[in-house]
N, C-alpha and C. Protein backbone atom coordinates (compact mmCIF):
# COMPACT_ATOMS: atom_id res chain seq x y z
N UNK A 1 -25.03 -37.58 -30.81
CA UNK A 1 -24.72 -36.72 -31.94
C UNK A 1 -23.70 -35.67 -31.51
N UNK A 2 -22.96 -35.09 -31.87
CA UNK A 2 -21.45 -34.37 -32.36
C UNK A 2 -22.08 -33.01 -31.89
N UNK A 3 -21.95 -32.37 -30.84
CA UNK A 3 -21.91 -31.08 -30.69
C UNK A 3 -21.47 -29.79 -31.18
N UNK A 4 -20.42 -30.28 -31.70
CA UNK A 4 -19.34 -29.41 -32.25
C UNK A 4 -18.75 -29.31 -33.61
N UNK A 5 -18.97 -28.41 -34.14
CA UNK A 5 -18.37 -28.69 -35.57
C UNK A 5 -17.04 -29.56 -35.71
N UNK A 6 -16.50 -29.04 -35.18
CA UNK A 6 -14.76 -29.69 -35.00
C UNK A 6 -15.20 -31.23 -35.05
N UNK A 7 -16.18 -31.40 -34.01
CA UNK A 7 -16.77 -32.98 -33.95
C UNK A 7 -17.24 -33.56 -34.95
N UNK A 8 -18.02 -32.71 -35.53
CA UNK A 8 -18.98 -33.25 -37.11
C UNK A 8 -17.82 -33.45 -38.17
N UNK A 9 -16.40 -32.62 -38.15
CA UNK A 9 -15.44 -32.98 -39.09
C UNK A 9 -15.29 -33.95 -39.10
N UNK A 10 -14.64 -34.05 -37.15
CA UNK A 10 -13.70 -35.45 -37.28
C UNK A 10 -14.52 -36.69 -37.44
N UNK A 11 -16.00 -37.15 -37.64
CA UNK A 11 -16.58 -37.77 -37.64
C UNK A 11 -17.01 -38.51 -39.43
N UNK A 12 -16.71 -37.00 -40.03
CA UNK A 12 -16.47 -36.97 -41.22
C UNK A 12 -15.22 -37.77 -42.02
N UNK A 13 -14.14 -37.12 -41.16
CA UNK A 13 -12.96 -37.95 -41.73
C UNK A 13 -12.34 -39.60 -41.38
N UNK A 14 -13.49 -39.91 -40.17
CA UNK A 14 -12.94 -40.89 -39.89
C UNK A 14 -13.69 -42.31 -40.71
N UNK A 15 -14.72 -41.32 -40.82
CA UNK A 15 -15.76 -42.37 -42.02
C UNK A 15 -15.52 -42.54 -43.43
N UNK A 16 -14.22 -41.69 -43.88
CA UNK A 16 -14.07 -41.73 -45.17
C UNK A 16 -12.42 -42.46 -44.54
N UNK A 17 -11.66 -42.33 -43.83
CA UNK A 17 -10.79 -42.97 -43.55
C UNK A 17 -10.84 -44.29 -43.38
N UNK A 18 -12.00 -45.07 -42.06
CA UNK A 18 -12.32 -46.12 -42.16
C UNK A 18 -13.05 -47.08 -43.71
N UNK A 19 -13.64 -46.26 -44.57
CA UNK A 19 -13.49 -47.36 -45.85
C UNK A 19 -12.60 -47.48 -46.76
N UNK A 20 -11.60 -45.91 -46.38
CA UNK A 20 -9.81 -46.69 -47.53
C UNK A 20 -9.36 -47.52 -46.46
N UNK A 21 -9.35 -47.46 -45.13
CA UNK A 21 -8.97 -48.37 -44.71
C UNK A 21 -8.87 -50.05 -45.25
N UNK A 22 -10.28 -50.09 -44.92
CA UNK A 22 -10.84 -51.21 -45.32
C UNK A 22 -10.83 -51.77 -46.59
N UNK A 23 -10.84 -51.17 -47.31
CA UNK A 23 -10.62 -51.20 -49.07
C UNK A 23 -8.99 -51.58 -49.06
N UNK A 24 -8.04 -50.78 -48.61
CA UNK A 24 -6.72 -51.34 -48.80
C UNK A 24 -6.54 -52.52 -48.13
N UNK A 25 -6.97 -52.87 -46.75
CA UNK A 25 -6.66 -53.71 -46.15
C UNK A 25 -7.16 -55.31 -46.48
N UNK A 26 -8.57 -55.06 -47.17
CA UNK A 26 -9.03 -56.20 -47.59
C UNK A 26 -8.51 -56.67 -48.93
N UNK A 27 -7.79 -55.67 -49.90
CA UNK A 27 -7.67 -55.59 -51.20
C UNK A 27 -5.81 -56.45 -50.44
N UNK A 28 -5.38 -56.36 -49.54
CA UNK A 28 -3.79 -57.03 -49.25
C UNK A 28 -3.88 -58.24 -48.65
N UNK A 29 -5.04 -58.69 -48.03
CA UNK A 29 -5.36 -59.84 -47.96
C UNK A 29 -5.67 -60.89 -48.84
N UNK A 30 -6.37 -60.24 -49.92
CA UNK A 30 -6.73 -60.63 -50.78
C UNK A 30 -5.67 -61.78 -51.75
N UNK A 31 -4.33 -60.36 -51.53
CA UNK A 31 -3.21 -60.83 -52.69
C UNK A 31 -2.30 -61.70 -52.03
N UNK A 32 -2.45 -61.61 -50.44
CA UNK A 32 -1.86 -62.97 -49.44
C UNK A 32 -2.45 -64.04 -49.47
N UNK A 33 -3.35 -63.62 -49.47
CA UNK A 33 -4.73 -65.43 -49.71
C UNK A 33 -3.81 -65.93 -51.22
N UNK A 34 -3.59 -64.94 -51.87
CA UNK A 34 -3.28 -65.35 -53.43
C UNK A 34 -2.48 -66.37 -53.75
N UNK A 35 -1.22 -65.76 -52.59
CA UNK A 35 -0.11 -65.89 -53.11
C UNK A 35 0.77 -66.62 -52.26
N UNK A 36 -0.20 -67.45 -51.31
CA UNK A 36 -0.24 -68.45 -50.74
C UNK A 36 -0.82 -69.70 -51.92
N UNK A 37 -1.67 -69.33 -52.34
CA UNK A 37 -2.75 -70.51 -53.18
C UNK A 37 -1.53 -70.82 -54.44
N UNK A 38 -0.38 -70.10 -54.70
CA UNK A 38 0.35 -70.23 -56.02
C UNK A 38 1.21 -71.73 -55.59
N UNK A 39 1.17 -72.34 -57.05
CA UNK A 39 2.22 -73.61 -56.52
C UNK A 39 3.63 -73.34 -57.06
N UNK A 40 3.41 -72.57 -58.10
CA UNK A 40 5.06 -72.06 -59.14
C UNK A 40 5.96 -71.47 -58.36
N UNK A 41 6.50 -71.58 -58.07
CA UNK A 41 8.17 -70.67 -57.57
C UNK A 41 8.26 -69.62 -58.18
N UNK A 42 8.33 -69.78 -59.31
CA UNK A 42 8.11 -68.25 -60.57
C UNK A 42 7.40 -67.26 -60.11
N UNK A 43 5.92 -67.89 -60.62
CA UNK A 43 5.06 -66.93 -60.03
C UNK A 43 4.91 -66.21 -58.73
N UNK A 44 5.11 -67.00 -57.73
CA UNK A 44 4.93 -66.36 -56.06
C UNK A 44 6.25 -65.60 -55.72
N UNK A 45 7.30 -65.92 -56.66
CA UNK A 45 8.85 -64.92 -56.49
C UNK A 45 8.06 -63.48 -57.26
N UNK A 46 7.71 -63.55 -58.27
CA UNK A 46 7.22 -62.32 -58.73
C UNK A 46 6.34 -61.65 -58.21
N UNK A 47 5.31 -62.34 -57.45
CA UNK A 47 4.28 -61.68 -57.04
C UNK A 47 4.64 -61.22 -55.52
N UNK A 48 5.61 -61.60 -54.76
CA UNK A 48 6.39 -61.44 -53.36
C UNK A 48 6.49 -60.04 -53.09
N UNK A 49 7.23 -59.42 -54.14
CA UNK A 49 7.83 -57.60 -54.05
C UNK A 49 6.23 -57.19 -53.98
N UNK A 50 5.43 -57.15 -55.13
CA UNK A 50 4.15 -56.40 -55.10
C UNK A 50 3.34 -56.46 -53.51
N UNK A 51 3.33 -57.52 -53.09
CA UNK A 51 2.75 -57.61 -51.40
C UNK A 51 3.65 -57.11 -50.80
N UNK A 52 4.45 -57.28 -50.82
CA UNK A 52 5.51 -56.85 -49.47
C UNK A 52 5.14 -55.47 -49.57
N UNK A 53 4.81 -54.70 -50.58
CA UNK A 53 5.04 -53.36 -50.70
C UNK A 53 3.51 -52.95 -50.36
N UNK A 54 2.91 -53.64 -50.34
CA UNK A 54 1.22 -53.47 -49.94
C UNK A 54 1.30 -53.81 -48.58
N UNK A 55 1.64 -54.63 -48.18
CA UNK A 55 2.23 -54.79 -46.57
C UNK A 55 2.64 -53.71 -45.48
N UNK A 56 3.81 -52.89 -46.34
CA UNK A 56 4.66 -52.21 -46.13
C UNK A 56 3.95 -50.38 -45.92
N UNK A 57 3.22 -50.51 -47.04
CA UNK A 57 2.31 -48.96 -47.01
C UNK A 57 0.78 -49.17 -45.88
N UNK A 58 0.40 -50.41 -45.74
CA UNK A 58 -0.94 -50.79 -44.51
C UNK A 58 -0.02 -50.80 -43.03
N UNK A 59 1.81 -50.91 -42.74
CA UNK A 59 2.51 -50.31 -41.90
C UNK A 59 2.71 -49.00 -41.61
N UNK A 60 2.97 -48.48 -42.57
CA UNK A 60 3.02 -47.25 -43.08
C UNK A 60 2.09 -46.19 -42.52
N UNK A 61 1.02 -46.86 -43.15
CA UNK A 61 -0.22 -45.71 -42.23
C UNK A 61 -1.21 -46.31 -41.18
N UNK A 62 -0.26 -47.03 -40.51
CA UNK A 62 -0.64 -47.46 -38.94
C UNK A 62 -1.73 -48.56 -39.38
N UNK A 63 -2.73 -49.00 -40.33
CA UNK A 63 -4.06 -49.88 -40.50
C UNK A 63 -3.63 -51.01 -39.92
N UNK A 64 -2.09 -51.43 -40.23
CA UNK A 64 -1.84 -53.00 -39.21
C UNK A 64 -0.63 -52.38 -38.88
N UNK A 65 -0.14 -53.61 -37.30
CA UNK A 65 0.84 -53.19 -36.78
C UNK A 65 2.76 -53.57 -37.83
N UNK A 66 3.38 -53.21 -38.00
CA UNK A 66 4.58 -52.87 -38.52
C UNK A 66 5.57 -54.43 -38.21
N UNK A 67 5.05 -55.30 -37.01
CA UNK A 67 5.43 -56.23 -36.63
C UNK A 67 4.45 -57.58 -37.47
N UNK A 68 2.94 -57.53 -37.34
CA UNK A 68 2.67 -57.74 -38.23
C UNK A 68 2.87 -58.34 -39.60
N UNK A 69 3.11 -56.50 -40.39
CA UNK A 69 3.45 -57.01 -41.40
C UNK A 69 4.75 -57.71 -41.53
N UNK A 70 5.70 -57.32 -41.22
CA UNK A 70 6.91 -58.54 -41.14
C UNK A 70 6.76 -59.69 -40.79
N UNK A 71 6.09 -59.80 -39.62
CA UNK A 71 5.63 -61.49 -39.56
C UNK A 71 5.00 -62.20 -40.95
N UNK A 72 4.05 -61.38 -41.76
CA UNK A 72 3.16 -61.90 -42.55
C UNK A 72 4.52 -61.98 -43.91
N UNK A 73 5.28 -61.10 -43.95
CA UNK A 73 6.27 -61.24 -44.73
C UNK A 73 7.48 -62.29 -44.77
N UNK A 74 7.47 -62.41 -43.62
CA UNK A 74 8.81 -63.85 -43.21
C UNK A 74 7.76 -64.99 -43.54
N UNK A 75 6.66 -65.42 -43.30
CA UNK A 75 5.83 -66.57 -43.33
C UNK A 75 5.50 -66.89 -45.17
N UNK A 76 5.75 -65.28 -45.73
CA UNK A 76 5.36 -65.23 -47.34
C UNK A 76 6.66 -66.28 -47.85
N UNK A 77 7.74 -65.40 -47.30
CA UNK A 77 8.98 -65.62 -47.81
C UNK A 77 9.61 -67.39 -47.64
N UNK A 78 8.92 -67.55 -46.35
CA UNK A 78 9.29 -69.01 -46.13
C UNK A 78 8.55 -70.08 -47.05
N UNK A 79 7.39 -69.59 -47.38
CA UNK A 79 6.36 -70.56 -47.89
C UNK A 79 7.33 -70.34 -49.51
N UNK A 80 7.47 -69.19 -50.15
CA UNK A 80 8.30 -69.62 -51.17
C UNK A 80 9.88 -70.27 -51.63
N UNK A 81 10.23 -69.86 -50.51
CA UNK A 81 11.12 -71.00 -50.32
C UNK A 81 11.18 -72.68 -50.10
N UNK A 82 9.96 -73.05 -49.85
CA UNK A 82 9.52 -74.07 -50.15
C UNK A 82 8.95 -74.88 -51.26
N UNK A 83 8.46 -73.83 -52.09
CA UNK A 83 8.34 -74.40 -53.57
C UNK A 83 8.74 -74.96 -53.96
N UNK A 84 8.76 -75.85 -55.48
CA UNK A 84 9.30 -76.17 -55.92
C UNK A 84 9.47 -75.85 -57.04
């Protein structure tokens, strides 16, 4: 147990940090699982910007690494380029 107030904060914030974490991070997986599963060209071109930018803000505030998300973004981008 946390000796220190300073301690009881940061213990505080990291527990409300770790479930937006988790909430954003599972909620961008979610829309990658998605948007992988699309067969339309249409659709997965439209839905591309909205992830990338969910990608881009889970870089943003460190939750995944910045390399990462670009990897997960070139692999998006390739798979729609494959469509038909």
């Amino acid at each position: 147990m946390a000796n220190h107030k300073s301690a009881e904060k940061r213990i505080r914030q990291t527990k409300v940090r770790r479930l937006s974490n988790r909430y954003v991070s599972r909620t961008t997986r979610n829309s990658v699982r998605d948007l992988r599963a699309l067969t339309s060209k249409e659709e997965a071109a439209k839905m591309y910007p909205e992830v990338c930018s969910m990608l881009d803000k889970l870089a943003k505030k460190k939750v995944i690494h910045q390399n990462k998300a670009n990897n997960l973004k070139s692999k998006l981008a390739a798979h729609i380029s494959k469509l038909s």
